[in-house]
Protein backbone atom coordinates (compact mmCIF):
# COMPACT_ATOMS: atom_id res chain seq x y z
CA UNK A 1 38.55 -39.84 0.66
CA UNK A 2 36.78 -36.63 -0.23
CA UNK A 3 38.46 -33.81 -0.34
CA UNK A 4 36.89 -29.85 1.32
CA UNK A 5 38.29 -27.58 0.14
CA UNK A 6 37.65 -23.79 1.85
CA UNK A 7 38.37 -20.89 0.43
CA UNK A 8 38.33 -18.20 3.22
CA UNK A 9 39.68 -18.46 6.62
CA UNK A 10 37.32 -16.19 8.36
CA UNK A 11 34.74 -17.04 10.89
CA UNK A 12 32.92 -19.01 8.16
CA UNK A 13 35.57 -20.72 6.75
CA UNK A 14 36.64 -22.00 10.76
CA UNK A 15 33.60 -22.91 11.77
CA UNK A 16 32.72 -24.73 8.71
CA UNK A 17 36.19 -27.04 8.39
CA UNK A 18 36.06 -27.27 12.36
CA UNK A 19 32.36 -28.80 11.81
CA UNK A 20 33.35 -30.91 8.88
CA UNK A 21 35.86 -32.31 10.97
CA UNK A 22 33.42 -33.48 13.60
CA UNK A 23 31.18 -34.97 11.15
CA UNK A 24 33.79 -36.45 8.83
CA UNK A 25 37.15 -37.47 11.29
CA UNK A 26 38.94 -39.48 8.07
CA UNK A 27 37.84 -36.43 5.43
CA UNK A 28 40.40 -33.78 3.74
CA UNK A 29 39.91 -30.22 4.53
CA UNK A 30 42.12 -27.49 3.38
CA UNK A 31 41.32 -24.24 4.68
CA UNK A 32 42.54 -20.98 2.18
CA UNK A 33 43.56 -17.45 3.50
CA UNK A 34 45.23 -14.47 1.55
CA UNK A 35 46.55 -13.03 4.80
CA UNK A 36 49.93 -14.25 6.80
CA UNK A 37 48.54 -14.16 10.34
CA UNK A 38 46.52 -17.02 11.39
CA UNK A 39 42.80 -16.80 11.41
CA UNK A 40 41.12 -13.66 12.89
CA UNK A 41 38.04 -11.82 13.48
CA UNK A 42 37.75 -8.42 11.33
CA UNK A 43 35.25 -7.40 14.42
CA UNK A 44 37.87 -7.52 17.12
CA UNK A 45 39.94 -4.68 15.20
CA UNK A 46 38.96 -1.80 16.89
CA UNK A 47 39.13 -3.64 19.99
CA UNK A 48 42.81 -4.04 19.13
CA UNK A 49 43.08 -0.15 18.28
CA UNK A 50 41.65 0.73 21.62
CA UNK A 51 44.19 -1.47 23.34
CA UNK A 52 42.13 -3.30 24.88
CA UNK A 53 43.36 -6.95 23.47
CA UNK A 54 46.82 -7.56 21.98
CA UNK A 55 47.01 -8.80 18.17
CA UNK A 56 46.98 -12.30 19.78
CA UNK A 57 43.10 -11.51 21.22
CA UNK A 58 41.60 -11.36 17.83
CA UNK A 59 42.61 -14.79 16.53
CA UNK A 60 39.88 -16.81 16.39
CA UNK A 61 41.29 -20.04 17.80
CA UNK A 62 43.82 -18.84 20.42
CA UNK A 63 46.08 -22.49 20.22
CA UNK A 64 48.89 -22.46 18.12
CA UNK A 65 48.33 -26.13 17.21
CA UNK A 66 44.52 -26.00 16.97
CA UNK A 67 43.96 -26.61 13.06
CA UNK A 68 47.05 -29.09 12.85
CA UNK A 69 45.63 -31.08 15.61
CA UNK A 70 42.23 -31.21 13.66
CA UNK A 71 43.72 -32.19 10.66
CA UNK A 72 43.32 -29.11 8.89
CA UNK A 73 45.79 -28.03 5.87
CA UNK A 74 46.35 -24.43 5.95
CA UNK A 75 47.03 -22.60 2.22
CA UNK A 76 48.30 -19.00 2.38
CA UNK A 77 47.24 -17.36 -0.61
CA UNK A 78 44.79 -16.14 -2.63
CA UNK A 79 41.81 -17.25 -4.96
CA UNK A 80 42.15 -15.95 -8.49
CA UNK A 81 40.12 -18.34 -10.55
CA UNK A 82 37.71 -20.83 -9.87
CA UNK A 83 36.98 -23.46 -12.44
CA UNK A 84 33.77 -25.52 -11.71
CA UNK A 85 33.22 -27.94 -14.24
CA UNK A 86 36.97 -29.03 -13.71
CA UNK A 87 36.80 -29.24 -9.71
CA UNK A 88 39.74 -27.18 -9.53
CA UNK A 89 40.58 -23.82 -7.63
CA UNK A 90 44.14 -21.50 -9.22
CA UNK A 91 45.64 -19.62 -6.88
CA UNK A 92 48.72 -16.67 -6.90
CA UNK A 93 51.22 -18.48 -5.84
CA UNK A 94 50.71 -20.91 -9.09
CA UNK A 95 49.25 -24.07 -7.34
CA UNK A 96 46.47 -25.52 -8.67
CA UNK A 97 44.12 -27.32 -6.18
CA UNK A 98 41.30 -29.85 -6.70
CA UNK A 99 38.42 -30.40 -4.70
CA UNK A 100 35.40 -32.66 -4.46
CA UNK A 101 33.17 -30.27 -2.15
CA UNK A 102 34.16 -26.40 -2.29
CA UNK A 103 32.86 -23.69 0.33
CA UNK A 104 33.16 -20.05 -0.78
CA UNK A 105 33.72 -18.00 2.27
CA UNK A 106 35.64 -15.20 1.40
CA UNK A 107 33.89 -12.37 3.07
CA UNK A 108 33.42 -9.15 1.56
CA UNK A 109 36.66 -5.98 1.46
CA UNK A 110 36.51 -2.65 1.10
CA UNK A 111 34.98 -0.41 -1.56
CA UNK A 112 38.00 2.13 -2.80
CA UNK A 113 36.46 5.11 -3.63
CA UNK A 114 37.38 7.00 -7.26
CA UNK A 115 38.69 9.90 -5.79
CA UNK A 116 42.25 11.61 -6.80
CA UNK A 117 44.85 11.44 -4.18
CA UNK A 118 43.42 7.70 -2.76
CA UNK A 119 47.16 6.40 -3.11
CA UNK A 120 49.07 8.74 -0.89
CA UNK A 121 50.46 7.48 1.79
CA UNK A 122 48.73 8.12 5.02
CA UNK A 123 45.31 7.09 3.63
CA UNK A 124 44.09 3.38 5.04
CA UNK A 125 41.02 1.27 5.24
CA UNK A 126 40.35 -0.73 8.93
CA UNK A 127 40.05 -4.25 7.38
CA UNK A 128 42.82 -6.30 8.18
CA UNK A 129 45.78 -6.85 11.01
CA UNK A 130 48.21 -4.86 8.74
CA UNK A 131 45.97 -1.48 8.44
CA UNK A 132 45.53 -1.74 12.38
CA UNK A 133 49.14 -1.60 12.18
CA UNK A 134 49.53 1.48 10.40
CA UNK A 135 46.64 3.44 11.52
CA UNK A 136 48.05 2.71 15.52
CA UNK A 137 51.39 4.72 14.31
CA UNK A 138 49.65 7.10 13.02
CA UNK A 139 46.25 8.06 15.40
CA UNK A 140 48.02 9.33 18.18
CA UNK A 141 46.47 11.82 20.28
CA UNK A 142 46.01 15.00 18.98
CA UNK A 143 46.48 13.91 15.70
CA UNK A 144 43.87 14.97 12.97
CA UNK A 145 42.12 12.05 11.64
CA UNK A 146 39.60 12.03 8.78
CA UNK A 147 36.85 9.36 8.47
CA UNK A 148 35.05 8.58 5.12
CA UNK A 149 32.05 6.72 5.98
CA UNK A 150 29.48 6.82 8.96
CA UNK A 151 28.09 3.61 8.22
CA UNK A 152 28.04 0.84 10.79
CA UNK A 153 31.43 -0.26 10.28
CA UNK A 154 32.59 3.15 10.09
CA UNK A 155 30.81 4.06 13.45
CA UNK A 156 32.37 1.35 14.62
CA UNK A 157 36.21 2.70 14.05
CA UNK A 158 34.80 6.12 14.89
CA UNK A 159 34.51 4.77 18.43
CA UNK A 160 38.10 3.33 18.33
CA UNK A 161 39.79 6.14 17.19
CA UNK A 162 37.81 8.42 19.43
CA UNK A 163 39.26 6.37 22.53
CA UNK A 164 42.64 6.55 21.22
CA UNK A 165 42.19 10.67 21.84
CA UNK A 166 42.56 12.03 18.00
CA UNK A 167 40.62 15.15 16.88
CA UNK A 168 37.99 13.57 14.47
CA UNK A 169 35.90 14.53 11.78
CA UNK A 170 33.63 12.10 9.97
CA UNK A 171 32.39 12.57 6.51
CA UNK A 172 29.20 11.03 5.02
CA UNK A 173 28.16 10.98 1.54
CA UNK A 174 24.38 10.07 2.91
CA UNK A 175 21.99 12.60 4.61
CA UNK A 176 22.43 11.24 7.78
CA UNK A 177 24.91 8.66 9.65
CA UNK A 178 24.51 5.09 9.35
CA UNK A 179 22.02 5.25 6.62
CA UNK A 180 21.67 2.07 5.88
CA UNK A 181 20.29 1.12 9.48
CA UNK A 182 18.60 4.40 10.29
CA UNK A 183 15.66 6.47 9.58
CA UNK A 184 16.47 10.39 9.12
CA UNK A 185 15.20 11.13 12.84
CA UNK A 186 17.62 8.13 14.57
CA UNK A 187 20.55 9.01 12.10
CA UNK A 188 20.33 12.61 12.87
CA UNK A 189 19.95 12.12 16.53
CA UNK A 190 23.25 9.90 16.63
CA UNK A 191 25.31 12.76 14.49
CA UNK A 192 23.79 15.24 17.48
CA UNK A 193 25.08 12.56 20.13
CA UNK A 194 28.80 12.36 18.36
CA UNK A 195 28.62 16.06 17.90
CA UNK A 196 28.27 16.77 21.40
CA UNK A 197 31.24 14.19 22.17
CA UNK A 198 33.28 16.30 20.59
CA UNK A 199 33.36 14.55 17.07
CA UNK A 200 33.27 16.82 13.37
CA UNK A 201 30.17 15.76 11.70
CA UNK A 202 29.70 16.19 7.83
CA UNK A 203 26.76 14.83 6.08
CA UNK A 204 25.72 15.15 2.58
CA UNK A 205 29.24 15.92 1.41
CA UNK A 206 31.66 13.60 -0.10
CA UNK A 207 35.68 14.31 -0.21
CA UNK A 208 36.45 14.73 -3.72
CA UNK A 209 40.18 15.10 -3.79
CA UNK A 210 43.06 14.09 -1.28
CA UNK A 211 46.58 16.20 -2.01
CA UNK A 212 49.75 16.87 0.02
CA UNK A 213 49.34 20.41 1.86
CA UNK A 214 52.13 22.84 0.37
CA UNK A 215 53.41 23.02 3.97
CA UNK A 216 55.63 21.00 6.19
CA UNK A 217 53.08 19.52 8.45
CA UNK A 218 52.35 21.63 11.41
CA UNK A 219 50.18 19.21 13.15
CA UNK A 220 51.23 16.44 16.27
CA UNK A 221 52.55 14.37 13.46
CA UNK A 222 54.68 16.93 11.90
CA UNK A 223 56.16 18.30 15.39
CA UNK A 224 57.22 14.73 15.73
CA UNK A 225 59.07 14.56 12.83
CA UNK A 226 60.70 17.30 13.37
CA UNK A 227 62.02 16.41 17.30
CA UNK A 228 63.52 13.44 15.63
CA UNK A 229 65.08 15.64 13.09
CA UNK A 230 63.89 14.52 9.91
CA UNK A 231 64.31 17.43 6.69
CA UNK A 232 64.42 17.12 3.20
CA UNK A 233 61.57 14.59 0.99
CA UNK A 234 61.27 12.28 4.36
CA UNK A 235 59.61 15.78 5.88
CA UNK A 236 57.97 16.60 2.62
CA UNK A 237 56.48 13.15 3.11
CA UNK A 238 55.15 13.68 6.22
CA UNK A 239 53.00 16.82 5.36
CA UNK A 240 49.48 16.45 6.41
CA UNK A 241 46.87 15.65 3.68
CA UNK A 242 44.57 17.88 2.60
CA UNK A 243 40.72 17.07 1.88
CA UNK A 244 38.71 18.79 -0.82
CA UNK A 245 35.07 18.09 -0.01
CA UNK A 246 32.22 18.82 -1.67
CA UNK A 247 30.28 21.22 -0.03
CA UNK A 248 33.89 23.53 -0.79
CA UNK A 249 35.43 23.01 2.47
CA UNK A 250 38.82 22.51 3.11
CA UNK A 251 40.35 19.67 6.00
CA UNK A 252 44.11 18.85 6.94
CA UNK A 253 44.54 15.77 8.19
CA UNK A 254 47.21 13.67 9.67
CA UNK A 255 45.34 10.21 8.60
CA UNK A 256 42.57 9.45 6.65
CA UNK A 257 40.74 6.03 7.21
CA UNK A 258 38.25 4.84 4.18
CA UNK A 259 35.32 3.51 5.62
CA UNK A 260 33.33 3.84 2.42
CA UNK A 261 31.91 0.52 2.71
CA UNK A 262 32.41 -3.38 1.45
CA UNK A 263 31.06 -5.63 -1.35
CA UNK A 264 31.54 -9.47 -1.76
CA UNK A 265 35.10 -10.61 -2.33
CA UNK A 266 33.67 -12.53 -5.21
CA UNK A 267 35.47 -11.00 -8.62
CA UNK A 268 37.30 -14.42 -8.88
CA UNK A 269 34.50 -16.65 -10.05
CA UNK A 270 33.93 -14.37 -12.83
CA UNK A 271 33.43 -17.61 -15.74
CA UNK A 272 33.26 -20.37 -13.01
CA UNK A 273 29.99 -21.48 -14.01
CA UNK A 274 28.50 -20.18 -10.44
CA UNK A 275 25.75 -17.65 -10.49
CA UNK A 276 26.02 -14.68 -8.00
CA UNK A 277 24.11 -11.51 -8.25
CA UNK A 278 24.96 -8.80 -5.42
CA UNK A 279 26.42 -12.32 -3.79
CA UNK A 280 26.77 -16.09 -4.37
CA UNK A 281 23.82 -16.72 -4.96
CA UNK A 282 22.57 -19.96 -2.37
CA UNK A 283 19.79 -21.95 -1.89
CA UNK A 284 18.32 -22.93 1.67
CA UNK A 285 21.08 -25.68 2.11
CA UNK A 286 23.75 -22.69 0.92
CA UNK A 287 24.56 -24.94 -2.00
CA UNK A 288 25.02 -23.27 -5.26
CA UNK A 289 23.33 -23.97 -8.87
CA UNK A 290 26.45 -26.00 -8.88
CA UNK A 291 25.78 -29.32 -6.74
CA UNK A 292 28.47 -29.87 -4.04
CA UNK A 293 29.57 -26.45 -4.73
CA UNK A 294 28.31 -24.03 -1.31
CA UNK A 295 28.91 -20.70 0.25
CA UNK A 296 28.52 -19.28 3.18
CA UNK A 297 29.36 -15.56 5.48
CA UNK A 298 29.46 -12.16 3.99
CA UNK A 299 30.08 -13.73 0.15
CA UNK A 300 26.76 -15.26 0.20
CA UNK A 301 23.54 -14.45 -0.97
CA UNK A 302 20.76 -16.02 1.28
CA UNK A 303 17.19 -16.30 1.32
CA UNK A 304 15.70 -14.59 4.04
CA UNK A 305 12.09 -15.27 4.98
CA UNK A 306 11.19 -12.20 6.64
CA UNK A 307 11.63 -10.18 3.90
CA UNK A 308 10.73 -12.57 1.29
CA UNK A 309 14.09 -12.23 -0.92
CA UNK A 310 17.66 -12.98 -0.98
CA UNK A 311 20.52 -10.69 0.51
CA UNK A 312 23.57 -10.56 1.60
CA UNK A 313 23.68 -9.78 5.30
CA UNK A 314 27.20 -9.30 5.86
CA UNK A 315 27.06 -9.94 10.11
CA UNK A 316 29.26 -13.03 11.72
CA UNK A 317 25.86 -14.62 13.37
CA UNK A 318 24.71 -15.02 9.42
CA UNK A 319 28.52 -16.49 8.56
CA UNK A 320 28.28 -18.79 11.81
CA UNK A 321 24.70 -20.19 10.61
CA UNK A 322 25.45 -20.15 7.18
CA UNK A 323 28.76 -21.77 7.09
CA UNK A 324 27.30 -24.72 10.01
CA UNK A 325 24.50 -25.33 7.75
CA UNK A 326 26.96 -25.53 4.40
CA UNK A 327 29.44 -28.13 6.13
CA UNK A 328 26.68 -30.33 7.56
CA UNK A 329 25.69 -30.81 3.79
CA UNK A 330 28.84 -31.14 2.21
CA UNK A 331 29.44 -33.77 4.67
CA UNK A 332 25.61 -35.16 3.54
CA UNK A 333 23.59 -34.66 6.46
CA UNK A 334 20.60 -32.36 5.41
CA UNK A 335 20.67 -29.12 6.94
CA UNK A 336 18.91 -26.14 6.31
CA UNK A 337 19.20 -21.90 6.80
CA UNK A 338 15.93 -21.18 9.22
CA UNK A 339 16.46 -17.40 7.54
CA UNK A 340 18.62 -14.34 7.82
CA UNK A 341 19.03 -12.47 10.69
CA UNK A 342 18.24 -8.66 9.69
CA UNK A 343 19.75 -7.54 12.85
CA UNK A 344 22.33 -4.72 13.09
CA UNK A 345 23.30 -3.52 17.23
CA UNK A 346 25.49 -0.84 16.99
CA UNK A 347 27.13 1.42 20.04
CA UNK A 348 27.91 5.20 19.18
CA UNK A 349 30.28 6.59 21.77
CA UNK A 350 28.11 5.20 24.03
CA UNK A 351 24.35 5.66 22.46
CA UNK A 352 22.95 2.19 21.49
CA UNK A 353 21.13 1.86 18.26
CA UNK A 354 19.52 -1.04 16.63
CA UNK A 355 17.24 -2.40 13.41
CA UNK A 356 15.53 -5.54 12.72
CA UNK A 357 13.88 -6.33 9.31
CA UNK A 358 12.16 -3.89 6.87
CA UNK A 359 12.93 -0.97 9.41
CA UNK A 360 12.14 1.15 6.30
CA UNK A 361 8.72 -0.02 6.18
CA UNK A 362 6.74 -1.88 3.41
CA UNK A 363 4.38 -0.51 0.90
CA UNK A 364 0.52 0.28 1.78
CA UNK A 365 2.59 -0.71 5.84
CA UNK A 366 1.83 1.52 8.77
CA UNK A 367 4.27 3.09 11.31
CA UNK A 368 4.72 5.28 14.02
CA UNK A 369 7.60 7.22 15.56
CA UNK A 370 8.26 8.39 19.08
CA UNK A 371 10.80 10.89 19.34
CA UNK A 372 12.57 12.36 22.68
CA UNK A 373 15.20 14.90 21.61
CA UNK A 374 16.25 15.43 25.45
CA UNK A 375 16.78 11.81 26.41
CA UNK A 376 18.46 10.95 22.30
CA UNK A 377 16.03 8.53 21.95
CA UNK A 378 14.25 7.30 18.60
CA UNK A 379 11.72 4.50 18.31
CA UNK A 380 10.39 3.62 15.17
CA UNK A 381 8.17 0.50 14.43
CA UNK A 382 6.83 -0.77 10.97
CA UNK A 383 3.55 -2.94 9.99
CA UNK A 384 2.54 -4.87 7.49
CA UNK A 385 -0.94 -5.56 8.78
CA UNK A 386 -1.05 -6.33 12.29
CA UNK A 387 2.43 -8.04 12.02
CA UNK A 388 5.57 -5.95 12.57
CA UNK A 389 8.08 -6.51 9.99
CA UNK A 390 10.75 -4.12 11.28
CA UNK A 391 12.06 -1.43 13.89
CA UNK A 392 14.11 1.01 14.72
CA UNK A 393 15.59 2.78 18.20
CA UNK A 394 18.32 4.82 19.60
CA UNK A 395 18.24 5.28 23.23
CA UNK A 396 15.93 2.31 23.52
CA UNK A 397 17.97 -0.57 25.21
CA UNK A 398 15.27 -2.53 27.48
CA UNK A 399 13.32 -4.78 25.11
CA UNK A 400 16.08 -5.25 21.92
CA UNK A 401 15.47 -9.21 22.56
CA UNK A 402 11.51 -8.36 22.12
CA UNK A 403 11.61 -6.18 19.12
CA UNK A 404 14.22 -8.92 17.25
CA UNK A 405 11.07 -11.90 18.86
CA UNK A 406 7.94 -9.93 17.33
CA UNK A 407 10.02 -9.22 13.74
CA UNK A 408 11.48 -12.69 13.30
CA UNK A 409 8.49 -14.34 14.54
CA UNK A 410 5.99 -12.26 12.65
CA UNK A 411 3.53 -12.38 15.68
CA UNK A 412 0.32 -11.70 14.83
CA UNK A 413 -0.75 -8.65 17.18
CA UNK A 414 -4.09 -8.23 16.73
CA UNK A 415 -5.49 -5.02 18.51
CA UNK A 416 -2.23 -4.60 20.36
CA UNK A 417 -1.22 -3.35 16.92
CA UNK A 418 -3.35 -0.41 17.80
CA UNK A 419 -2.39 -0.31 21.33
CA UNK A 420 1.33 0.07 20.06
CA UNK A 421 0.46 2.90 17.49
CA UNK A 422 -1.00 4.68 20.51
CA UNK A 423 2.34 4.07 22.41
CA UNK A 424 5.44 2.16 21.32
CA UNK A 425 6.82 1.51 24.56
CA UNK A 426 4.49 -0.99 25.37
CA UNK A 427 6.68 -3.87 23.59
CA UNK A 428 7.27 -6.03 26.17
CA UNK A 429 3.30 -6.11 27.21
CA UNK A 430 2.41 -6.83 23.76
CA UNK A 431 5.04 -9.50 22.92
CA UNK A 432 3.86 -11.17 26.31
CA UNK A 433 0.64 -11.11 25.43
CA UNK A 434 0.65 -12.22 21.28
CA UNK A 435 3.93 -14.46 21.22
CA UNK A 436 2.87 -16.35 24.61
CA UNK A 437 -0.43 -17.34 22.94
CA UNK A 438 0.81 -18.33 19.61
CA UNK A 439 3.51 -20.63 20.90
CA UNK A 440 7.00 -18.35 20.20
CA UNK A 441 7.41 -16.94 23.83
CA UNK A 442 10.32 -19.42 25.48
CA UNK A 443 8.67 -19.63 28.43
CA UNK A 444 5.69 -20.78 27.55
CA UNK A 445 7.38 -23.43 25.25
CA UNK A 446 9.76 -24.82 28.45
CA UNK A 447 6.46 -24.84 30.43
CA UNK A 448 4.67 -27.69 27.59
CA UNK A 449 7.99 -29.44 27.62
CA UNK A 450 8.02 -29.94 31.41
C-alpha cells in the first residue's frame, strides 16, 4: 500500500489528498498541519474580521467528519526536517514519519520585519485564526490602528479593518501602494481613492522603531481600561505604541498589524536533497529533482509559459491547479501544469484593480496608458510585438475576463495592436475580432463542437 504523505493542510494540501483519494480508494494519505483548528482558508480572514462569516465559515470542508470519512489521517504539527534519500519526514512533536510519495504544500508566512520594538505586545500579523483573534479585541472602533504594508494582502486587511470603523493609517516602504501589481499612475490613484475614504496614507517611509508611549494610553483602548479599573503594570501595559517612521514622523497607535509581506514556508528542507530557489523548485508535473517527491501552492516554484520562467505565484487558483496536477501523478496518471496564472484582482474600499502577466512591460515592448483622474481610472497595456503580454487597470471592471483571454492566450493582434495604442478601451472589439479567428474565443470553439 503506498503511503502520501502531505505536508500542509491548506487549500493545496485538501485538494490534493481529497483527489488522491478518488484516484487511489485503498491508498494511505496523511495530511500535516502546524495549526489546531481544522483546515482553513487564509483568504476568508478578513471576511471573518468584518463579521461577515463566523470562524466556522472559513474552514475549508464545513463537515466535521469529512477527512475521517475519506480516509484521511490528520497530523497536528509541524515540519522541521525533511530527509529525502531516507523517505522520512521529523516533526516537533518527535514522530518520525515515512512516506513513499511526499507533497510539499506548506504555503508561504509572514516576513517579520528587523525593526526594534516588533515583540511588544499589541503588534500582530493577519495570517492565521489566532491573530484574527487578537486583532478583533483589539480594532474596535475608534481605535488607532497602524498598517505596515500596502501590498495586496495588506490592501486586503486594510479593507477589513476599515469596515470594522478604526482610524487607519497605512505605511508603505514602496513609492506607491501595491507595488508589486501596480504601475506608479494606478498605485497612486488607489492611495488618492483610500485617502479620500478617510484612510492615512504613507508611502516611501518605513517604521523604524515601535516603543511604549511614556503615557497611560489616552486613546479608545486606554479609556477602556480604565472604566474597568485597571492601574498599576496591567495599565502600563496597555499604553498605546508609538511608531518612529522614517520620514521623522511620529504615530500612536492602539494596534499595529505587519503586513510586510510572505516568503515560502520552506526553511525546513534546508539539506533534504530538494532544490528550491525563491521556491521548490517543480517541473511541469510539480515533481521535484527528487522523483516521487512534488509540491504544489504558494511553496512552489512553477514554470509559467507566459513569461517564460519559473515563479512562485502565491494565489489559491495556482495551489488548486498545482496541487490537482501533483496528486494525479503521485497516484501515476500523467498530468501536467498548462502554466501559471499571473492574475492578481484586488478591491480597494471599493475601487477594483487588476494585473495579468508582464504588466511591467518587456524590453524593446510597447505600451500605452490612459489615465482619467476624475473617474480613478488607470489602464495600462503592454506589447511584445503585436501580442500583449500584460495589463494593468483601476476603475476598469467591464472586460477583466478579456484582458486575462488576450495575455494568457498571447493572441496575435495584428493591426488591432495599433488600433488599441490609439485607444485602449477597445478590448472587447479586438479580442472578438483576433481570438475568434485564431480558435481561443469559447464561442467560436462550442460552435465547431456542435
Amino acid at each position: 500500500m503506498t503511503h502520501h504523505l502531505i505536508l500542509g493542510a491548506g487549500p493545496a494540501g485538501v485538494i490534493a489528498a481529497e483527489t488522491i483519494r478518488k484516484h487511489a480508494p485503498h491508498d494511505r494519505i496523511t495530511l500535516v498541519g502546524d495549526e489546531p483548528e481544522p483546515p482553513y482558508s487564509r483568504m476568508a480572514i478578513p471576511y471573518l474580521l468584518i463579521g461577515n462569516i463566523d470562524e466556522r465559515g472559513t474552514y475549508l470542508r464545513k463537515g466535521a467528519s469529512h477527512f475521517t470519512e475519506r480516509r484521511i489521517d490528520q497530523v497536528r504539527a509541524r515540519v522541521t526536517r525533511v530527509d529525502a534519500a531516507a523517505k522520512t519526514v521529523a516533526l516537533d512533536d518527535g514522530q518520525t514519519l515515512s512516506f513513499d510519495k511526499l507533497l510539499i504544500a506548506t504555503g508561504s508566512h509572514p516576513v517579520r520585519p528587523p525593526i526594534p520594538g516588533m515583540d511588544l505586545p499589541g503588534i500582530h500579523p493577519c495570517w492565521t485564526l489566532e491573530n484574527a483573534r487578537e486583532i478583533a479585541k483589539l480594532a474596535q472602533p475608534g481605535a488607532r490602528v497602524l498598517q505596515m504594508g500596502a501590498g495586496f494582502i495588506g490592501c486586503i486587511i486594510m479593507e477589513a479593518l476599515k469596515q470594522r470603523g478604526v482610524d487607519l493609517t497605512v505605511v508603505e516602504m514602496g513609492d506607491r501602494m501595491v507595488p508589486r501589481m501596480m504601475g506608479p499612475a494606478a498605485g497612486g490613484m488607489i492611495r488618492e481613492w483610500c485617502e479620500a475614504k478617510g484612510v492615512r496614507v504613507f508611502t516611501g517611509a518605513r517604521v523604524e522603531a515601535i516603543e511604549r508611549a511614556p503615557e497611560p494610553a489616552t486613546g479608545i483602548l486606554g479609556k477602556l481600561a480604565q472604566a474597568v479599573g485597571l492601574a498599576g503594570a496591567a495599565l502600563a501595559a496597555d499604553r498605546p505604541l508609538r511608531v518612529r517612521l522614517s520620514t521623522g514622523q511620529t504615530i500612536e497607535a492602539d494596534l499595529i498589524i505587519s503586513a510586510t509581506g510572505v516568503r515560502p514556508a520552506i526553511g525546513y528542507l534546508e539539506n533534504s536533497g530538494i532544490t528550491c530557489l525563491q521556491g521548490v523548485l517543480t517541473d511541469e508535473h510539480m515533481q521535484t529533482n527528487v522523483p516521487g517527491i512534488y509540491a504544489a501552492g504558494d511553496c512552489a516554484e512553477a514554470f509559467d509559459k507566459v513569461s517564460g520562467k519559473t515563479i512562485v505565484s502565491a494565489i489559491q487558483p495556482n495551489a488548486a491547479d498545482q496541487a490537482y496536477v501533483a496528486a494525479m501523478n503521485m497516484v501515476g496518471k500523467r498530468a501536467e501544469l498548462k502554466g501559471v496564472t499571473q492574475i492578481n484582482v484586488l478591491d480597494t474600499l471599493g475601487l477594483i484593480s487588476t494585473s495579468f502577466g508582464n504588466w511591467q512591460g518587456v524590453p524593446g515592448g510597447e505600451q500605452v496608458e490612459l489615465l482619467d483622474p476624475a473617474h480613478h481610472k488607470v489602464l495600462s497595456l503592454q506589447f511584445q510585438g503585436d501580442v500583449m503580454v500584460g495589463c494593468n487597470s483601476v476603475g476598469w471592471t467591464d472586460h477583466v475576463g478579456v484582458m486575462r483571454g488576450l495575455v494568457e492566450g498571447k493572441v496575435k493582434l495584428g493591426e488591432w495592436k495599433d488600433k488599441l495604442k490609439e485607444d485602449p478601451t477597445q478590448l472587447m472589439k479586438a479580442y472578438l475580432a483576433t481570438a475568434q479567428a485564431q480558435g481561443q474565443w469559447s464561442g467560436a470553439g462550442d460552435a465547431r463542437r456542435r
